[in-house]
N, C-alpha and C. Protein backbone atom coordinates (compact mmCIF):
# COMPACT_ATOMS: atom_id res chain seq x y z
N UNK A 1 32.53 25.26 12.38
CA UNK A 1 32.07 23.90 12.51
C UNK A 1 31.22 23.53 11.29
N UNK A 2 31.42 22.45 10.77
CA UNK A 2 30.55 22.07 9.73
C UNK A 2 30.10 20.75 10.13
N UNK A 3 28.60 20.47 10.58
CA UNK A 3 27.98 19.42 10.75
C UNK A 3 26.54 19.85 10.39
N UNK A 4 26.14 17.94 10.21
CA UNK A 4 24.77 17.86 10.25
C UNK A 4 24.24 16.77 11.00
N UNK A 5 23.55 17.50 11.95
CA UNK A 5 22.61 16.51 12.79
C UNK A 5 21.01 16.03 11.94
N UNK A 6 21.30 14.66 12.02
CA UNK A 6 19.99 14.30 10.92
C UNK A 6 19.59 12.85 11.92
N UNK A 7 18.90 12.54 11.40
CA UNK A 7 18.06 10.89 11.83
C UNK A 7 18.61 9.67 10.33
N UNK A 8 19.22 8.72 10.68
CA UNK A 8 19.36 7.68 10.05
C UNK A 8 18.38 6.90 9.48
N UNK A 9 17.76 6.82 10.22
CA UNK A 9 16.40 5.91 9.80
C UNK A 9 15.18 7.11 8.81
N UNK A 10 15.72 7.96 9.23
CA UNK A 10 14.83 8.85 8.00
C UNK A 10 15.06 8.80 6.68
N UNK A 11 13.64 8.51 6.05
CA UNK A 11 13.92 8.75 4.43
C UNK A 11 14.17 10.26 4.12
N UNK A 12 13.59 10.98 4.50
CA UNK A 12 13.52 12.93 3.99
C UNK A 12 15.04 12.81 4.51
N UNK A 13 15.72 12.37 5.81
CA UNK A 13 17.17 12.80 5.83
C UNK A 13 18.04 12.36 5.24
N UNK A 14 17.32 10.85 4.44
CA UNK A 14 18.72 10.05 3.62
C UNK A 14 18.68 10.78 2.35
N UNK A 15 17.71 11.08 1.82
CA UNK A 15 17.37 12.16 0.36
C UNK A 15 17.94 13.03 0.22
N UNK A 16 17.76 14.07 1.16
CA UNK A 16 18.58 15.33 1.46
C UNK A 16 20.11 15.32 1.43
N UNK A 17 20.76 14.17 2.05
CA UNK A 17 21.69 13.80 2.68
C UNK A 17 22.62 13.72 1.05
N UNK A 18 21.90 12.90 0.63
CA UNK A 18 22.24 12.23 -0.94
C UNK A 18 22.46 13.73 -1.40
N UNK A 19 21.40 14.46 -1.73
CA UNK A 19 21.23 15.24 -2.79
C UNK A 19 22.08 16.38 -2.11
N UNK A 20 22.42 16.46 -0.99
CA UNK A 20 23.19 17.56 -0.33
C UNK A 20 25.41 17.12 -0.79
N UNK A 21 24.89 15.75 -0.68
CA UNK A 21 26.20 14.73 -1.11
C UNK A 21 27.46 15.81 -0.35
N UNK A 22 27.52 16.17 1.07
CA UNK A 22 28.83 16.77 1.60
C UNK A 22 29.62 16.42 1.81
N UNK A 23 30.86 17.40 1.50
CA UNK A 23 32.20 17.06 2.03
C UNK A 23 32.52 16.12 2.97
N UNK A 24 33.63 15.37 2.79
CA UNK A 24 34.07 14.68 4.41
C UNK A 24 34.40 15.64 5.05
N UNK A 25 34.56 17.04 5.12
CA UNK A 25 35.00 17.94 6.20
C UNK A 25 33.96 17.76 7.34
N UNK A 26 32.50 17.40 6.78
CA UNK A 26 31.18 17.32 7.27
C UNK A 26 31.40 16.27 8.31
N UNK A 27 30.84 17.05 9.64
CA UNK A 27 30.79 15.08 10.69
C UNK A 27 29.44 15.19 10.74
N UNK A 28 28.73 13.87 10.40
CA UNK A 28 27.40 13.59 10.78
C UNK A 28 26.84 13.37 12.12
N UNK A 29 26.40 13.61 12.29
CA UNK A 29 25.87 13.28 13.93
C UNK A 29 24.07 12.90 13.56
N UNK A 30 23.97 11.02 14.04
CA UNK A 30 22.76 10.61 13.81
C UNK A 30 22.07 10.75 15.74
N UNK A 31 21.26 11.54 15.07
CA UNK A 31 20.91 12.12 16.78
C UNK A 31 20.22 10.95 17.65
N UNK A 32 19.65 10.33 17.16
CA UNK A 32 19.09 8.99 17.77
C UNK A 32 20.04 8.00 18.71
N UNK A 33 21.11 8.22 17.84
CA UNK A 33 22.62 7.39 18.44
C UNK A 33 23.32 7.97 19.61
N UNK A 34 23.50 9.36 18.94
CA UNK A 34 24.51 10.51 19.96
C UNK A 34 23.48 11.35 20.10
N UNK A 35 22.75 11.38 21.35
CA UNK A 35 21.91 12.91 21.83
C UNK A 35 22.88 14.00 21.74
N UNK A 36 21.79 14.73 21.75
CA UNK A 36 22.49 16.21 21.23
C UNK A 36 22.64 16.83 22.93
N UNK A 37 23.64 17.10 23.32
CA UNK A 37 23.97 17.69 24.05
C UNK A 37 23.61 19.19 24.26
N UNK A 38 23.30 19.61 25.49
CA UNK A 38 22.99 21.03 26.06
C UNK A 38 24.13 22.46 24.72
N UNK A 39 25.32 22.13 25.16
CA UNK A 39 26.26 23.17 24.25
C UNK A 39 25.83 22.72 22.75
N UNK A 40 25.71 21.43 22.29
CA UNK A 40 25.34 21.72 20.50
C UNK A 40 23.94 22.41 20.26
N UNK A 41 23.26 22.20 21.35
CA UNK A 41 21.92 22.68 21.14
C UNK A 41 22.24 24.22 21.67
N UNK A 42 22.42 25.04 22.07
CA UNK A 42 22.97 26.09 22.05
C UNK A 42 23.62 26.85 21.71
N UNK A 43 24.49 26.08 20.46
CA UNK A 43 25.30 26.80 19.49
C UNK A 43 24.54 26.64 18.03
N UNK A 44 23.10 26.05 18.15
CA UNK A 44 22.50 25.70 17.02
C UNK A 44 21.27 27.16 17.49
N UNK A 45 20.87 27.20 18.79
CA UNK A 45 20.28 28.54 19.00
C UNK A 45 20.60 29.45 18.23
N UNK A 46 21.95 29.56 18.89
CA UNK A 46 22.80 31.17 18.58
C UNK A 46 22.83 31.50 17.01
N UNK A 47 22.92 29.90 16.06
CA UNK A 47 22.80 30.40 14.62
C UNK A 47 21.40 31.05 14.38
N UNK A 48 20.61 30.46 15.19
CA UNK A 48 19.38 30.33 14.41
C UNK A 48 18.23 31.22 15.44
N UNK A 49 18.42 31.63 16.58
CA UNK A 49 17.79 32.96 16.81
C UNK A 49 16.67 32.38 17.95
N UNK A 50 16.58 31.14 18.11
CA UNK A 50 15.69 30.81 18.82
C UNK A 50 15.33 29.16 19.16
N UNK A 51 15.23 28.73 20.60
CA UNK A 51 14.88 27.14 20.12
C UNK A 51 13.46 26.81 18.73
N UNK A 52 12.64 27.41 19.45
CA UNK A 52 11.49 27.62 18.66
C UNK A 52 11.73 27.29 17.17
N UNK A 53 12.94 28.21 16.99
CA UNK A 53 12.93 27.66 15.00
C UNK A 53 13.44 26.30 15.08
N UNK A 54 14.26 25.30 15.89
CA UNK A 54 14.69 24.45 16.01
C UNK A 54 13.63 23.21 15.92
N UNK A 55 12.25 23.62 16.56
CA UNK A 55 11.56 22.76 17.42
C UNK A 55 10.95 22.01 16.34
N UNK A 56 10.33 21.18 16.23
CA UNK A 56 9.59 20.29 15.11
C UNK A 56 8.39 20.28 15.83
N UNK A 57 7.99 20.80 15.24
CA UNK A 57 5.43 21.22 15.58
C UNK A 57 5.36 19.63 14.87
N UNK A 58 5.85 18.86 13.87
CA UNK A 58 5.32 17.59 13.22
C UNK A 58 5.70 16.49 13.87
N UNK A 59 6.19 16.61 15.14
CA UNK A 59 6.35 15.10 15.47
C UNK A 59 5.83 14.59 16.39
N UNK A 60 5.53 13.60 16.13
CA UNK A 60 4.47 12.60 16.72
C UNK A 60 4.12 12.92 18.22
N UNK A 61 5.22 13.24 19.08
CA UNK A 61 5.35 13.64 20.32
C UNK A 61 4.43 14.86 20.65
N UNK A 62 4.37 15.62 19.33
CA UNK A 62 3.65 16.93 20.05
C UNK A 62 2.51 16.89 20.04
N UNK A 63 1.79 16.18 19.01
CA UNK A 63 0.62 15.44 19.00
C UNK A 63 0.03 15.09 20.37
N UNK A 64 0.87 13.51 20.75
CA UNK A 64 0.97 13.12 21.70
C UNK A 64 0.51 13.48 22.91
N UNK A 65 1.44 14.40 23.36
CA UNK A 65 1.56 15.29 24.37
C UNK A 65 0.76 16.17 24.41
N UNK A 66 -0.03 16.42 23.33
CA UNK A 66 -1.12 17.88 23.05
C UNK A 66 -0.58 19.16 23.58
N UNK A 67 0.92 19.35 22.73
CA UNK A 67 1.33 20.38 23.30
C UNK A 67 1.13 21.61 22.38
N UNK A 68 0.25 21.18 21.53
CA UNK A 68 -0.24 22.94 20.95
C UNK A 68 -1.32 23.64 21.49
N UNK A 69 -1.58 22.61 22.69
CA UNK A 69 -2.71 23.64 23.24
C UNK A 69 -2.08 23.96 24.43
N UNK A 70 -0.68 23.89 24.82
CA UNK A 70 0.32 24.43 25.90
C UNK A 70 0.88 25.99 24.78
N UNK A 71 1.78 27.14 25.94
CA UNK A 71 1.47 28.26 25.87
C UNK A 71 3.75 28.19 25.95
N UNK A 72 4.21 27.59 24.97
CA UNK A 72 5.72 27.02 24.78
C UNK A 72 6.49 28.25 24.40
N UNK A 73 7.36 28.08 25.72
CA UNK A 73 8.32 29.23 25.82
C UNK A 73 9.89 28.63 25.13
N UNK A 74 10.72 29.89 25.36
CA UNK A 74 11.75 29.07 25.05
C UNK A 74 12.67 27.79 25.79
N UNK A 75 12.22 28.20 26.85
CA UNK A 75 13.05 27.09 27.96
C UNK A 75 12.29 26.05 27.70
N UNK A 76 10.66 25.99 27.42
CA UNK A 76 9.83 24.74 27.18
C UNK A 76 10.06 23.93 25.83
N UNK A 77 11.05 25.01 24.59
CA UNK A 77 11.20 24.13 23.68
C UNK A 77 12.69 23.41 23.51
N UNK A 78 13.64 24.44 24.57
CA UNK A 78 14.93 24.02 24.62
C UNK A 78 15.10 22.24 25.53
N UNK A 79 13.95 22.69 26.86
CA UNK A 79 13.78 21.24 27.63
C UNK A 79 13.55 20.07 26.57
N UNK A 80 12.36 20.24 26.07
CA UNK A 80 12.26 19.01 24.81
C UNK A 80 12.72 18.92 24.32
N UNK A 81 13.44 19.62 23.52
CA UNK A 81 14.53 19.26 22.33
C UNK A 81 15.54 18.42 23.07
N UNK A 82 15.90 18.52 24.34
CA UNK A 82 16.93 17.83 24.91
C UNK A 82 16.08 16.91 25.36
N UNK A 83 15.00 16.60 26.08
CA UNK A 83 14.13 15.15 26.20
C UNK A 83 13.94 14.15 25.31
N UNK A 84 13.88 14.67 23.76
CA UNK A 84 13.49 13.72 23.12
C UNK A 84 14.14 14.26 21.41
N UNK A 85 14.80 13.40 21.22
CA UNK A 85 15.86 13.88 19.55
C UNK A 85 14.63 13.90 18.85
N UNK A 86 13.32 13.54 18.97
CA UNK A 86 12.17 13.92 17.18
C UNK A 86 11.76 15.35 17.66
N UNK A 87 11.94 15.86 18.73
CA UNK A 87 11.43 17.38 18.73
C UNK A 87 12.57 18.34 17.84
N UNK A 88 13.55 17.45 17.29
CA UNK A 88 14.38 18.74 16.92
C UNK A 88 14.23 18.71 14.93
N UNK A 89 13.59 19.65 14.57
CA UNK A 89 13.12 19.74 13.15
C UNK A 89 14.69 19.42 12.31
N UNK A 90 14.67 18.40 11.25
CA UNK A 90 15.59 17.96 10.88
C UNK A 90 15.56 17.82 9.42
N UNK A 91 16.76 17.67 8.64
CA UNK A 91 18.05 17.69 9.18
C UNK A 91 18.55 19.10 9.49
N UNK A 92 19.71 19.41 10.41
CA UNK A 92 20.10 20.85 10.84
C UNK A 92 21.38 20.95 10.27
N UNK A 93 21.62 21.46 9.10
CA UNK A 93 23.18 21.49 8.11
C UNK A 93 23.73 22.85 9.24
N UNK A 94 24.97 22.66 9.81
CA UNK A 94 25.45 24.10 10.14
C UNK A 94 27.33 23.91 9.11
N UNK A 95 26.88 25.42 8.76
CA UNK A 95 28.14 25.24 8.09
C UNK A 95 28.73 26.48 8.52
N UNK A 96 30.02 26.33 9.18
CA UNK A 96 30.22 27.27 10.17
C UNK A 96 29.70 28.36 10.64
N UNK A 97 29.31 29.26 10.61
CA UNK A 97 28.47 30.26 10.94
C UNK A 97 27.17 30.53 10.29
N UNK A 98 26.72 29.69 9.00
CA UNK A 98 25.12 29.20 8.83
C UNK A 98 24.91 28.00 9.37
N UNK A 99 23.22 28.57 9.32
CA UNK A 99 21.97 27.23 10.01
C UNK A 99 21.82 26.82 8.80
N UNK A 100 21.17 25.95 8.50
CA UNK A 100 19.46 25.19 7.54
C UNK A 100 18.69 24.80 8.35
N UNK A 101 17.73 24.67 8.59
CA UNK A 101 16.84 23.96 9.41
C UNK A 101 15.78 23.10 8.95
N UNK A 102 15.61 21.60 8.94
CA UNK A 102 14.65 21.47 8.03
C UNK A 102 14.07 21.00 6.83
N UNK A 103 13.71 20.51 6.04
CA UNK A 103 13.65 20.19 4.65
C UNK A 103 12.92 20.28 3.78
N UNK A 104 12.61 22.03 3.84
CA UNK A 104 12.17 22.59 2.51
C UNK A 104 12.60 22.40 1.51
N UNK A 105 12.09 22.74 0.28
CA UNK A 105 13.16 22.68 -1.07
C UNK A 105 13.64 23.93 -0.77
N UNK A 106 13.44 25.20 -0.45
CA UNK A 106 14.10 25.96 -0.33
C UNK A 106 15.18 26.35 0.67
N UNK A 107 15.55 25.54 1.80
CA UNK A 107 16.72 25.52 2.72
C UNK A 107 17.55 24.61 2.38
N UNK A 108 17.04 23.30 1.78
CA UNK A 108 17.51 22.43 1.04
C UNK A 108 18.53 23.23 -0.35
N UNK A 109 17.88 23.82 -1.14
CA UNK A 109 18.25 24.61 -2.23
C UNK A 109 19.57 25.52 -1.19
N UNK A 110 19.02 25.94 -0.31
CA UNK A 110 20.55 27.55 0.75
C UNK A 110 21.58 26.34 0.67
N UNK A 111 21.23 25.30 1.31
CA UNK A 111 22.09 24.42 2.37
C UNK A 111 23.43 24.07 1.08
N UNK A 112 22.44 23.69 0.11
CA UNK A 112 23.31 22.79 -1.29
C UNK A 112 24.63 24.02 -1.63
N UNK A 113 24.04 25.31 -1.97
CA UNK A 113 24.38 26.57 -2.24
C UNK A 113 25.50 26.92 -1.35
N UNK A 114 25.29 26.52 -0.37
CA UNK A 114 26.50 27.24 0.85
C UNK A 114 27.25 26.16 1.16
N UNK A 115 26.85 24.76 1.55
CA UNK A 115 28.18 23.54 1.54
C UNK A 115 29.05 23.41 0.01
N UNK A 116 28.55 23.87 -1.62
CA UNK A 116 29.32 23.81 -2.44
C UNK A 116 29.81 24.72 -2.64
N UNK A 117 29.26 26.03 -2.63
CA UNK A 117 29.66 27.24 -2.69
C UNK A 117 30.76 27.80 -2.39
């Protein structure tokens, strides 16, 4: 499978997006539009080892919610990620059997590396 789930209205995902410039093999999925379903979010686990690496600690919600002073398991980050599309740290490049997670310069830098590569 080669997709990337990103946010439209994001500047860091339209940048990335640009500078990532992928294949049409690539289907985008703007998560705001199309929630991410239980199985994509579970086959984004399995790349990546854990909801937890998935989860986004920066969004506004967790704040919000004051959930860093909650004690977040995996079922507690898999529930949110499916409650609400800003808990899921973005953009998520999977290119068939790799993750990216994110938008470091340095996953940014893997992601570029492995969609041209």
């Amino acid at each position: 499978m080669k997709k990337i789930y990103q946010l439209s209205t994001c500047d860091t995902c339209k940048r990335i997006l640009c500078e990532l410039n992928p294949p049409a093999s690539f289907i985008l999925q703007d998560i705001k539009e199309e929630k991410i379903t239980e199985d994509q979010l579970e086959e984004m686990k399995e790349l990546a080892g854990s909801y937890e690496a998935l989860f986004s600690k920066r969004a506004r919600l967790y704040k919000e919610k004051n959930l860093k002073n909650e004690n977040l398991d995996e079922a507690r980050y898999k529930n949110l990620i499916l409650e609400h599309y800003t808990f899921l740290k973005r953009p998520v490049i999977v290119n068939n059997n790799e993750i990216f997670i994110g938008n470091s310069k340095k996953t940014v830098e893997a992601a570029k590396a492995s969609v041209h590569g």
